[in-house]
PDB file of N, CA and C in Angstrom:
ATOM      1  N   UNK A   1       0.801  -1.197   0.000  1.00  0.00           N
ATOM      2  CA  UNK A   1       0.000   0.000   0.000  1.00  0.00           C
ATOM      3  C   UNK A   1       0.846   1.265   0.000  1.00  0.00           C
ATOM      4  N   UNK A   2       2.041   1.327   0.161  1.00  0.00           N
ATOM      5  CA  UNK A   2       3.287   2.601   0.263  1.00  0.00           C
ATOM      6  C   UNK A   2       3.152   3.080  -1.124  1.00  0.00           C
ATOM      7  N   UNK A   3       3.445   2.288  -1.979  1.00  0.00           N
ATOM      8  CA  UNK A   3       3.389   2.499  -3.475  1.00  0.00           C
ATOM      9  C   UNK A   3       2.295   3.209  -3.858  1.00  0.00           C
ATOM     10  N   UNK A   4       2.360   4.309  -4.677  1.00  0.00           N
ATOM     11  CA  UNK A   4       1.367   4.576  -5.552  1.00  0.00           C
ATOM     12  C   UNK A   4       1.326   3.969  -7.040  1.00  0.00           C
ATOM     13  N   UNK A   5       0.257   4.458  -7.363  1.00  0.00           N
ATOM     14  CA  UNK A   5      -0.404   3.245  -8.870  1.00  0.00           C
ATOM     15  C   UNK A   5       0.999   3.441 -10.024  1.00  0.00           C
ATOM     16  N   UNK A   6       1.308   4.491 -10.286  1.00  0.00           N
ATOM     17  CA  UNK A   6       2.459   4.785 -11.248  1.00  0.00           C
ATOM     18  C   UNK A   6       3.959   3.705 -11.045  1.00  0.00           C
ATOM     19  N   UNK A   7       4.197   3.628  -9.674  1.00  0.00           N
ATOM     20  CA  UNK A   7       5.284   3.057  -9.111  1.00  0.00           C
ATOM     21  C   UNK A   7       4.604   1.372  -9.426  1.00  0.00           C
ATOM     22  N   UNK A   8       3.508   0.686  -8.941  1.00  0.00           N
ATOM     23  CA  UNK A   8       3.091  -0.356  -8.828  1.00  0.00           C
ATOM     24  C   UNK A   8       3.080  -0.819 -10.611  1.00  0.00           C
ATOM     25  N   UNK A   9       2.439  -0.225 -11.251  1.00  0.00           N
ATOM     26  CA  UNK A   9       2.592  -1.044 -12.573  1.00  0.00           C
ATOM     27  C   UNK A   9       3.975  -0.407 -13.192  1.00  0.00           C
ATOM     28  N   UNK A  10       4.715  -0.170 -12.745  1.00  0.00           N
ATOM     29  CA  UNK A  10       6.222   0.142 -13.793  1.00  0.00           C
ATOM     30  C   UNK A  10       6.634   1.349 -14.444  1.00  0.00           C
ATOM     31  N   UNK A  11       5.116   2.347 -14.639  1.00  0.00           N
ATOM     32  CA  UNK A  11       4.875   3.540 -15.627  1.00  0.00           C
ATOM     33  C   UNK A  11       6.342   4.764 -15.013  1.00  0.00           C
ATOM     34  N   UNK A  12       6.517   5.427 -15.620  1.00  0.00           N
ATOM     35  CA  UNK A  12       7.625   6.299 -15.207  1.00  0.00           C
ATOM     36  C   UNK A  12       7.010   7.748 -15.637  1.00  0.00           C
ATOM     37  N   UNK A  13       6.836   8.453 -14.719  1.00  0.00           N
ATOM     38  CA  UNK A  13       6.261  10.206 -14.798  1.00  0.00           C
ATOM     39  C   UNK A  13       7.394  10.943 -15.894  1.00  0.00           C
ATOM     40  N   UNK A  14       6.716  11.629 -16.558  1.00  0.00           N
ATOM     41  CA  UNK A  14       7.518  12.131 -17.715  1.00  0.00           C
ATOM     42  C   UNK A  14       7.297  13.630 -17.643  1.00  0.00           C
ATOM     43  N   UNK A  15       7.899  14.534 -17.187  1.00  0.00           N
ATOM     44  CA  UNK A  15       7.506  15.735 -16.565  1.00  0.00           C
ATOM     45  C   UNK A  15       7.974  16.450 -17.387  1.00  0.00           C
ATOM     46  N   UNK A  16       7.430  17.491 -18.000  1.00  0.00           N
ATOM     47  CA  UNK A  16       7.133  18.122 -18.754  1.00  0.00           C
ATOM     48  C   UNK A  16       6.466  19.748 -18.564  1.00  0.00           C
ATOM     49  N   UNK A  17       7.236  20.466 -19.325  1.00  0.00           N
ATOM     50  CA  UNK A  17       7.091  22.274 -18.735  1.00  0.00           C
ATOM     51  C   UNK A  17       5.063  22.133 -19.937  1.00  0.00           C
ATOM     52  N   UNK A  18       4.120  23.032 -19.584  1.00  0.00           N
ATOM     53  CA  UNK A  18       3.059  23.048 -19.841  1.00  0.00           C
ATOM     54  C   UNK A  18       3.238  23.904 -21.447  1.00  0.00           C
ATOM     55  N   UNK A  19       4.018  24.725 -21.455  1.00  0.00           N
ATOM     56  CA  UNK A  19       4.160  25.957 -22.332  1.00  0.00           C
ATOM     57  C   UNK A  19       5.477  25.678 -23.553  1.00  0.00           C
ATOM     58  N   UNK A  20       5.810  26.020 -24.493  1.00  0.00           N
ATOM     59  CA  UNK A  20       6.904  25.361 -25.239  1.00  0.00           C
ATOM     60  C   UNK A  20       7.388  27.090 -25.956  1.00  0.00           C
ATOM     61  N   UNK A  21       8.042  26.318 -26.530  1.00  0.00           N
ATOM     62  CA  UNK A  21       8.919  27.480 -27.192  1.00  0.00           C
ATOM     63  C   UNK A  21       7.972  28.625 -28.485  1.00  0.00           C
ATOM     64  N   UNK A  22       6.814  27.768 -29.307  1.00  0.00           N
ATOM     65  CA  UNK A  22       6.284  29.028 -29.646  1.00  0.00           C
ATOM     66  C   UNK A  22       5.034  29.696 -28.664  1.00  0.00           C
ATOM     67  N   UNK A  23       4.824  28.850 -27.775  1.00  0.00           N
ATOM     68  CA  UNK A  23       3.997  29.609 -26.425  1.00  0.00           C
ATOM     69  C   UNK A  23       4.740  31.029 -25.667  1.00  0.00           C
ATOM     70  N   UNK A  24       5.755  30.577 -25.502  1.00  0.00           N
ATOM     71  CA  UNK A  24       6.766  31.915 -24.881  1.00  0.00           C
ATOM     72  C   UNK A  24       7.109  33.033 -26.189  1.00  0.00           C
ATOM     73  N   UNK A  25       7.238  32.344 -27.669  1.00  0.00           N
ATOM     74  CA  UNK A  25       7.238  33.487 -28.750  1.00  0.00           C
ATOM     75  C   UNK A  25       6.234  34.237 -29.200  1.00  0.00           C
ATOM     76  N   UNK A  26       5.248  33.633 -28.857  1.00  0.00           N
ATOM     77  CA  UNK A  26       3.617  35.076 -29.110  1.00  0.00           C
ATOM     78  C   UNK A  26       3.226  35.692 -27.576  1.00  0.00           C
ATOM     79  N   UNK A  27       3.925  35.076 -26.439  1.00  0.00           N
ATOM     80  CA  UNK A  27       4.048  35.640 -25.061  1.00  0.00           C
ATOM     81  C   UNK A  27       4.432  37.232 -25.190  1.00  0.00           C
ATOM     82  N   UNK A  28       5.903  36.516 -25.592  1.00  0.00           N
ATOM     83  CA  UNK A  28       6.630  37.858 -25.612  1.00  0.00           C
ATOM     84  C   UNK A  28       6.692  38.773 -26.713  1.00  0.00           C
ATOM     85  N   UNK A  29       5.744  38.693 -27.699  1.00  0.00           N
ATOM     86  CA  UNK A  29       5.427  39.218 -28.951  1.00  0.00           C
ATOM     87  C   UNK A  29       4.220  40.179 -28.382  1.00  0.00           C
ATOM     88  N   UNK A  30       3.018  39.273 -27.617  1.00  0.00           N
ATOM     89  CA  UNK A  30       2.751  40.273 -27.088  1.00  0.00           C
ATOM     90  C   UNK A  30       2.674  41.265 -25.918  1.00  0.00           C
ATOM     91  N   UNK A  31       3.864  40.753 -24.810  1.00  0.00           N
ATOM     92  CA  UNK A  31       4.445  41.595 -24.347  1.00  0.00           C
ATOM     93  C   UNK A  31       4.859  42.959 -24.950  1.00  0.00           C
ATOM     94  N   UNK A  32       5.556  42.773 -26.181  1.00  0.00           N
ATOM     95  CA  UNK A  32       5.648  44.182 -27.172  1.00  0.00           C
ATOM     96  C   UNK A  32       4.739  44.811 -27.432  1.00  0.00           C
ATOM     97  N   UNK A  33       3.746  44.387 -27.540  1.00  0.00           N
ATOM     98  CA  UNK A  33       2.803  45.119 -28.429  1.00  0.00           C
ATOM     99  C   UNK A  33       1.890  46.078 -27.189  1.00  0.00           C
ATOM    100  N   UNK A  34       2.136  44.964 -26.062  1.00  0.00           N
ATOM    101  CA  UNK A  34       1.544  46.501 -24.900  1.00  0.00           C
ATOM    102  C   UNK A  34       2.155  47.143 -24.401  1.00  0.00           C
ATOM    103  N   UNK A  35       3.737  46.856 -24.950  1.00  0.00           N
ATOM    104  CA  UNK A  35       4.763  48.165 -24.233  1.00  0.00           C
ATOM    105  C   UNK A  35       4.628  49.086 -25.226  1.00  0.00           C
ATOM    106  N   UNK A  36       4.770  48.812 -26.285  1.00  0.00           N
ATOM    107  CA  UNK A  36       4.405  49.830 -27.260  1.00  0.00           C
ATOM    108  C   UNK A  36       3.192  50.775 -27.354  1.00  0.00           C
ATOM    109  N   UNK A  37       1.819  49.621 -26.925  1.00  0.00           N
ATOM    110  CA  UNK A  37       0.855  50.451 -26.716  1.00  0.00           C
ATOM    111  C   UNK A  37       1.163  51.856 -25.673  1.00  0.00           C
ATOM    112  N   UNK A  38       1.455  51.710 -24.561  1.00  0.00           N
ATOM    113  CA  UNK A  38       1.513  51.959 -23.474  1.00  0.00           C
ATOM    114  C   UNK A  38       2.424  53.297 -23.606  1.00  0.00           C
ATOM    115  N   UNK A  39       3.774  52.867 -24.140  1.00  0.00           N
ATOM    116  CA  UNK A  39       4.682  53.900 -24.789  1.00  0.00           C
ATOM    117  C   UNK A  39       4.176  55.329 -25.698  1.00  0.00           C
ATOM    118  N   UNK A  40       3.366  54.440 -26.818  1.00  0.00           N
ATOM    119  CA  UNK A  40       2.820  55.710 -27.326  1.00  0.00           C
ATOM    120  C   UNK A  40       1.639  56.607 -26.808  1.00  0.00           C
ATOM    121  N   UNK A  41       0.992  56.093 -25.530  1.00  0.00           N
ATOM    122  CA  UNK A  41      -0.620  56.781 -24.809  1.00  0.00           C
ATOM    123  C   UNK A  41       0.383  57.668 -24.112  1.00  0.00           C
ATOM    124  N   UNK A  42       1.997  57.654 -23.424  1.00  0.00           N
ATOM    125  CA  UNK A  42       2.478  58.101 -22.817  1.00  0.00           C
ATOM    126  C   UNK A  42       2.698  59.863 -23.306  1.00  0.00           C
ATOM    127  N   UNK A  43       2.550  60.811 -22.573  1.00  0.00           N
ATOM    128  CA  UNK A  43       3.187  62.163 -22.967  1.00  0.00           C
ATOM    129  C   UNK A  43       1.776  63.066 -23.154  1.00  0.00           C
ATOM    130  N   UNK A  44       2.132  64.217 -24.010  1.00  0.00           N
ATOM    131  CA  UNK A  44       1.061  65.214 -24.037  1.00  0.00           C
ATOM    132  C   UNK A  44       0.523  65.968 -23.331  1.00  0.00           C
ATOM    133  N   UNK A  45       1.132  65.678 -21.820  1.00  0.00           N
ATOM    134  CA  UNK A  45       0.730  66.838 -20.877  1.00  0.00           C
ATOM    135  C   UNK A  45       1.548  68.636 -20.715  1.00  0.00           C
ATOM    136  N   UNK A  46       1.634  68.907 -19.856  1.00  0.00           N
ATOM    137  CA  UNK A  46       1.903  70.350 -20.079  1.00  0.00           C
ATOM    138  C   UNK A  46       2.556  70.627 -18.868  1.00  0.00           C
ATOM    139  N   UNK A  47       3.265  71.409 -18.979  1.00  0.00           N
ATOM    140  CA  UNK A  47       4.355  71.671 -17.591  1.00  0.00           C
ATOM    141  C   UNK A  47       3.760  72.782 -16.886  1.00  0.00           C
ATOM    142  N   UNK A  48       2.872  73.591 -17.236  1.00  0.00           N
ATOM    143  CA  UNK A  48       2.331  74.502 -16.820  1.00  0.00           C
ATOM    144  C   UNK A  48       0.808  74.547 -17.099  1.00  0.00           C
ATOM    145  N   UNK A  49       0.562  74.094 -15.518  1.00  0.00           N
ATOM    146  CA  UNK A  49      -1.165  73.569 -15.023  1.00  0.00           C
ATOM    147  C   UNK A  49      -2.109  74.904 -16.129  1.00  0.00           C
ATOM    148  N   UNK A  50      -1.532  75.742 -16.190  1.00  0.00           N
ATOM    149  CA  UNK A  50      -2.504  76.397 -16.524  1.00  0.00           C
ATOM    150  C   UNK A  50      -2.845  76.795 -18.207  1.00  0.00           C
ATOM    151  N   UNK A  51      -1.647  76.155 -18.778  1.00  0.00           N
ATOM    152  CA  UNK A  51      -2.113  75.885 -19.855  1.00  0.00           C
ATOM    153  C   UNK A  51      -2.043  74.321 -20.545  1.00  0.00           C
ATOM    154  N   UNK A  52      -3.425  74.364 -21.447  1.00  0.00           N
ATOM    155  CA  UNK A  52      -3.930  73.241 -21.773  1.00  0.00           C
ATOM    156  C   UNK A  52      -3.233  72.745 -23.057  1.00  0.00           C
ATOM    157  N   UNK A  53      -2.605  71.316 -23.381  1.00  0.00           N
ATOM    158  CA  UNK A  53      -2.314  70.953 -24.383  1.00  0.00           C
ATOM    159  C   UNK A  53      -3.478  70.011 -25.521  1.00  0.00           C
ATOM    160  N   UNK A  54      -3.497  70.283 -26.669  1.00  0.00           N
ATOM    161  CA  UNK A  54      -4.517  69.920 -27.440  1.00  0.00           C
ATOM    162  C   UNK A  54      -4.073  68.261 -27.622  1.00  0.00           C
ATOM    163  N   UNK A  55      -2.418  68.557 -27.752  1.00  0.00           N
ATOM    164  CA  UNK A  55      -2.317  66.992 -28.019  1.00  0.00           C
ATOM    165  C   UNK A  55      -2.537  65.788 -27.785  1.00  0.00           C
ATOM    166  N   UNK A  56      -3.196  65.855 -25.872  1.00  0.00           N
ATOM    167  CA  UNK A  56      -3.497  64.534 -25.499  1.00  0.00           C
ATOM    168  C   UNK A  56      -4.298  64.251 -26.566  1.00  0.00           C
ATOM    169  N   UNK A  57      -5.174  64.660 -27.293  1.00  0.00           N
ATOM    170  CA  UNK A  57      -6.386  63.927 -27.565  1.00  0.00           C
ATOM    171  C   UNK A  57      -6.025  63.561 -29.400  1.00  0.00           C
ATOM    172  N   UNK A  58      -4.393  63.485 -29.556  1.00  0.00           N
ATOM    173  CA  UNK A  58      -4.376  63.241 -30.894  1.00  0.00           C
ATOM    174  C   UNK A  58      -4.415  61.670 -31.281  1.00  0.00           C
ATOM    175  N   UNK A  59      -4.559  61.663 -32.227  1.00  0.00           N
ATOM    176  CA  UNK A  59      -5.156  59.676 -33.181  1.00  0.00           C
ATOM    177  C   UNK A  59      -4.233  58.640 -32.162  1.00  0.00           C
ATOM    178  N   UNK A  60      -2.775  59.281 -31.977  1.00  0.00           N
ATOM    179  CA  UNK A  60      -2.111  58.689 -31.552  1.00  0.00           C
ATOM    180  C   UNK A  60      -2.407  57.506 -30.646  1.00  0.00           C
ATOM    181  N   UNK A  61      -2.941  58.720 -29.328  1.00  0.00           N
ATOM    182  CA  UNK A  61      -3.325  58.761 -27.872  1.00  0.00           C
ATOM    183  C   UNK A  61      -4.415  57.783 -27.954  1.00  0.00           C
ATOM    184  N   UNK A  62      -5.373  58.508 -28.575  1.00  0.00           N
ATOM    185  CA  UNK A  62      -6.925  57.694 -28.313  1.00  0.00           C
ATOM    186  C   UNK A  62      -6.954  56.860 -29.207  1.00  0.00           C
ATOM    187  N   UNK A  63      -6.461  56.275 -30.275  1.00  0.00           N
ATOM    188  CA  UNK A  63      -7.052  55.667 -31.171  1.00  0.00           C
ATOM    189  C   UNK A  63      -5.830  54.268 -31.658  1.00  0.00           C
ATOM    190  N   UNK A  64      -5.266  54.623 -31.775  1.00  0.00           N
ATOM    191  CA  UNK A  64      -3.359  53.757 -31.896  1.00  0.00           C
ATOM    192  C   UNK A  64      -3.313  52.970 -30.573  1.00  0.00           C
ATOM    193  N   UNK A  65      -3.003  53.883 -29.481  1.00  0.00           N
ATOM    194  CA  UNK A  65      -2.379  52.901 -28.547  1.00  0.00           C
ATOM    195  C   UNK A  65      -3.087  52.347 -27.523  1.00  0.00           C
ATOM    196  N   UNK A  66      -4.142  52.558 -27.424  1.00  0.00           N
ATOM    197  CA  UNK A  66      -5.089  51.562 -26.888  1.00  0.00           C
ATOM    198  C   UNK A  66      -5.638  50.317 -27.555  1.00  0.00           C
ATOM    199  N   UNK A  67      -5.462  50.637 -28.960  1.00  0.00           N
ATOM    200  CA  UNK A  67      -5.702  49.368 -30.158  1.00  0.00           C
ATOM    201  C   UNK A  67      -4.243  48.779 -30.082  1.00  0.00           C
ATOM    202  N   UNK A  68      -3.436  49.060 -30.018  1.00  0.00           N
ATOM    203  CA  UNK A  68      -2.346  47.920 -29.783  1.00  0.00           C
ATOM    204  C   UNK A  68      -2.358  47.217 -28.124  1.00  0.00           C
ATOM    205  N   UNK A  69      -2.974  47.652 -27.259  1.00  0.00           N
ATOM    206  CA  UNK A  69      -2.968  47.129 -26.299  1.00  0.00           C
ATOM    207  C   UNK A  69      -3.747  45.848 -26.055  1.00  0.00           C
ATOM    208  N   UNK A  70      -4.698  46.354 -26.912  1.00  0.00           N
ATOM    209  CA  UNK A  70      -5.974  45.375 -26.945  1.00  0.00           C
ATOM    210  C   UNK A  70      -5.284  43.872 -27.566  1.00  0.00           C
ATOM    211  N   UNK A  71      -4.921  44.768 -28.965  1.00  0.00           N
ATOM    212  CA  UNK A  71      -3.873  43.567 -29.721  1.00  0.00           C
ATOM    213  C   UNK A  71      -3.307  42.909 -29.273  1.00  0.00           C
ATOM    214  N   UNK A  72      -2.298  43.229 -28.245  1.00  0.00           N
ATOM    215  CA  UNK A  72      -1.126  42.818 -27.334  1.00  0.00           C
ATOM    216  C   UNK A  72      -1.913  41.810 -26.380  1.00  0.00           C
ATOM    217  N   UNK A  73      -3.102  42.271 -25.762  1.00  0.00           N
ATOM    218  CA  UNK A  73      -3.418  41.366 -24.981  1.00  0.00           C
ATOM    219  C   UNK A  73      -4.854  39.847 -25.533  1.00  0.00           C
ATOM    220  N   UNK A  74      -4.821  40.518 -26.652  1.00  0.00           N
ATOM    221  CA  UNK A  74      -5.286  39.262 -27.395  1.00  0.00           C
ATOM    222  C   UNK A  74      -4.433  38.358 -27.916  1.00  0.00           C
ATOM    223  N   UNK A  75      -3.183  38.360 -28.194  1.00  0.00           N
ATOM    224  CA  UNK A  75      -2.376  37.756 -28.381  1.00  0.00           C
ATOM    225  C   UNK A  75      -1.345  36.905 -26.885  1.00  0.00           C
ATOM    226  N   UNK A  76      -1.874  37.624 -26.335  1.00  0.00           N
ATOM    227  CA  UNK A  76      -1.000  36.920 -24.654  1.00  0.00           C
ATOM    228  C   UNK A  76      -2.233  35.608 -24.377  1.00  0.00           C
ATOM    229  N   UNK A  77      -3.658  35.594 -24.653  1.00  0.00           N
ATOM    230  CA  UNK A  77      -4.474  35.179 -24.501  1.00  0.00           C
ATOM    231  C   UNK A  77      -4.353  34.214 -25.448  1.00  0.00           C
ATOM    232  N   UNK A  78      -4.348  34.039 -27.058  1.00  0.00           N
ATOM    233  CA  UNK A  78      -4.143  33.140 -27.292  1.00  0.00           C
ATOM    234  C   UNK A  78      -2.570  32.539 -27.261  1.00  0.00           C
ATOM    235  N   UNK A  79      -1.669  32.792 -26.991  1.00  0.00           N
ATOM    236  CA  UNK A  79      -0.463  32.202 -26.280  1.00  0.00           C
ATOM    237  C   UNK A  79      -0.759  31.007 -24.926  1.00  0.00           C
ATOM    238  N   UNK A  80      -1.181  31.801 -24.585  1.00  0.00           N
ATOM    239  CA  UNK A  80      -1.868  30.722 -23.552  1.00  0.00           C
ATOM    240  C   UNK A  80      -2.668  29.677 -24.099  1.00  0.00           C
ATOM    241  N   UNK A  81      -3.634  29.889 -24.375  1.00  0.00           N
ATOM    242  CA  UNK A  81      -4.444  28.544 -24.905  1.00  0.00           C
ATOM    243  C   UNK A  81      -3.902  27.878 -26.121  1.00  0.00           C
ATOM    244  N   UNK A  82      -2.727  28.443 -26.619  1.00  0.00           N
ATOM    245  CA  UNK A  82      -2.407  27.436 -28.196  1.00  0.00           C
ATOM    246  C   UNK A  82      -1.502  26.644 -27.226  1.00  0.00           C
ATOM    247  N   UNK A  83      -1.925  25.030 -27.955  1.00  0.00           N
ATOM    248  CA  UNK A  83      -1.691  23.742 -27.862  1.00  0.00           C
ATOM    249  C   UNK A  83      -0.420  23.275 -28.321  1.00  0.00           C
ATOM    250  N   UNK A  84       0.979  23.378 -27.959  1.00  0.00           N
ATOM    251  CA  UNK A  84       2.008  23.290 -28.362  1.00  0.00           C
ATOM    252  C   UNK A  84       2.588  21.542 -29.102  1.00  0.00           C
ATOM    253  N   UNK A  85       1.694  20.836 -28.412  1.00  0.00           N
ATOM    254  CA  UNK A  85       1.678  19.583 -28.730  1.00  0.00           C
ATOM    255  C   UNK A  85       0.724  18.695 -29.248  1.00  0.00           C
ATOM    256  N   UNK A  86      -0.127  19.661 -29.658  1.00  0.00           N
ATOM    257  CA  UNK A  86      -1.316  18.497 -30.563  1.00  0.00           C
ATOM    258  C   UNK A  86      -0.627  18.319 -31.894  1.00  0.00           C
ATOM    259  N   UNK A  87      -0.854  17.323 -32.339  1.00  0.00           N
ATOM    260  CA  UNK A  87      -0.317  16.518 -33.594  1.00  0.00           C
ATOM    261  C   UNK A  87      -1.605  17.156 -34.833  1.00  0.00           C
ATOM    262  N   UNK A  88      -1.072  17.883 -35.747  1.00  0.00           N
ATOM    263  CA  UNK A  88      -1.594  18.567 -37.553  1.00  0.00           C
ATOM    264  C   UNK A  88      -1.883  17.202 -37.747  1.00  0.00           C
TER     265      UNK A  88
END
């Protein structure tokens, strides 16, 4: 009864990382894509409270780098769920 079932019939545990090498390459692919996002939402303020800069609100800001973020993190998402070892 010491034995567990693996040890009792002979089987040998084959241990194995969950994630593989193109799991960590669209990881960190989209790691980029939300530093980048993130990079470009960055800036446009004004050193002096009392005057207003127009630029926060250029394509850049609102429209670019929140769409790469999104990108970035749709891609971390499927990184995760792609199947590194199912057989085509």
């Amino acid at each position: 009864m010491g034995k567990n079932f693996k040890e009792q019939t002979g089987h040998k545990e084959k241990k194995e990382f969950i994630f593989q090498k193109k799991n960590y390459t669209f990881f960190f692919v989209g790691l980029a894509f939300i530093a980048l996002g993130f990079i470009l939402m960055s800036g446009g303020g004004s050193d002096d409270p009392n005057v207003f800069n127009e630029d926060i609100y250029s394509f850049r800001r609102i429209r670019l780098a929140p769409t790469l973020v999104l990108i970035g993190l749709g891609i971390e998402i499927y990184a995760i769920l792609l199947n590194p070892h199912k057989k085509n």
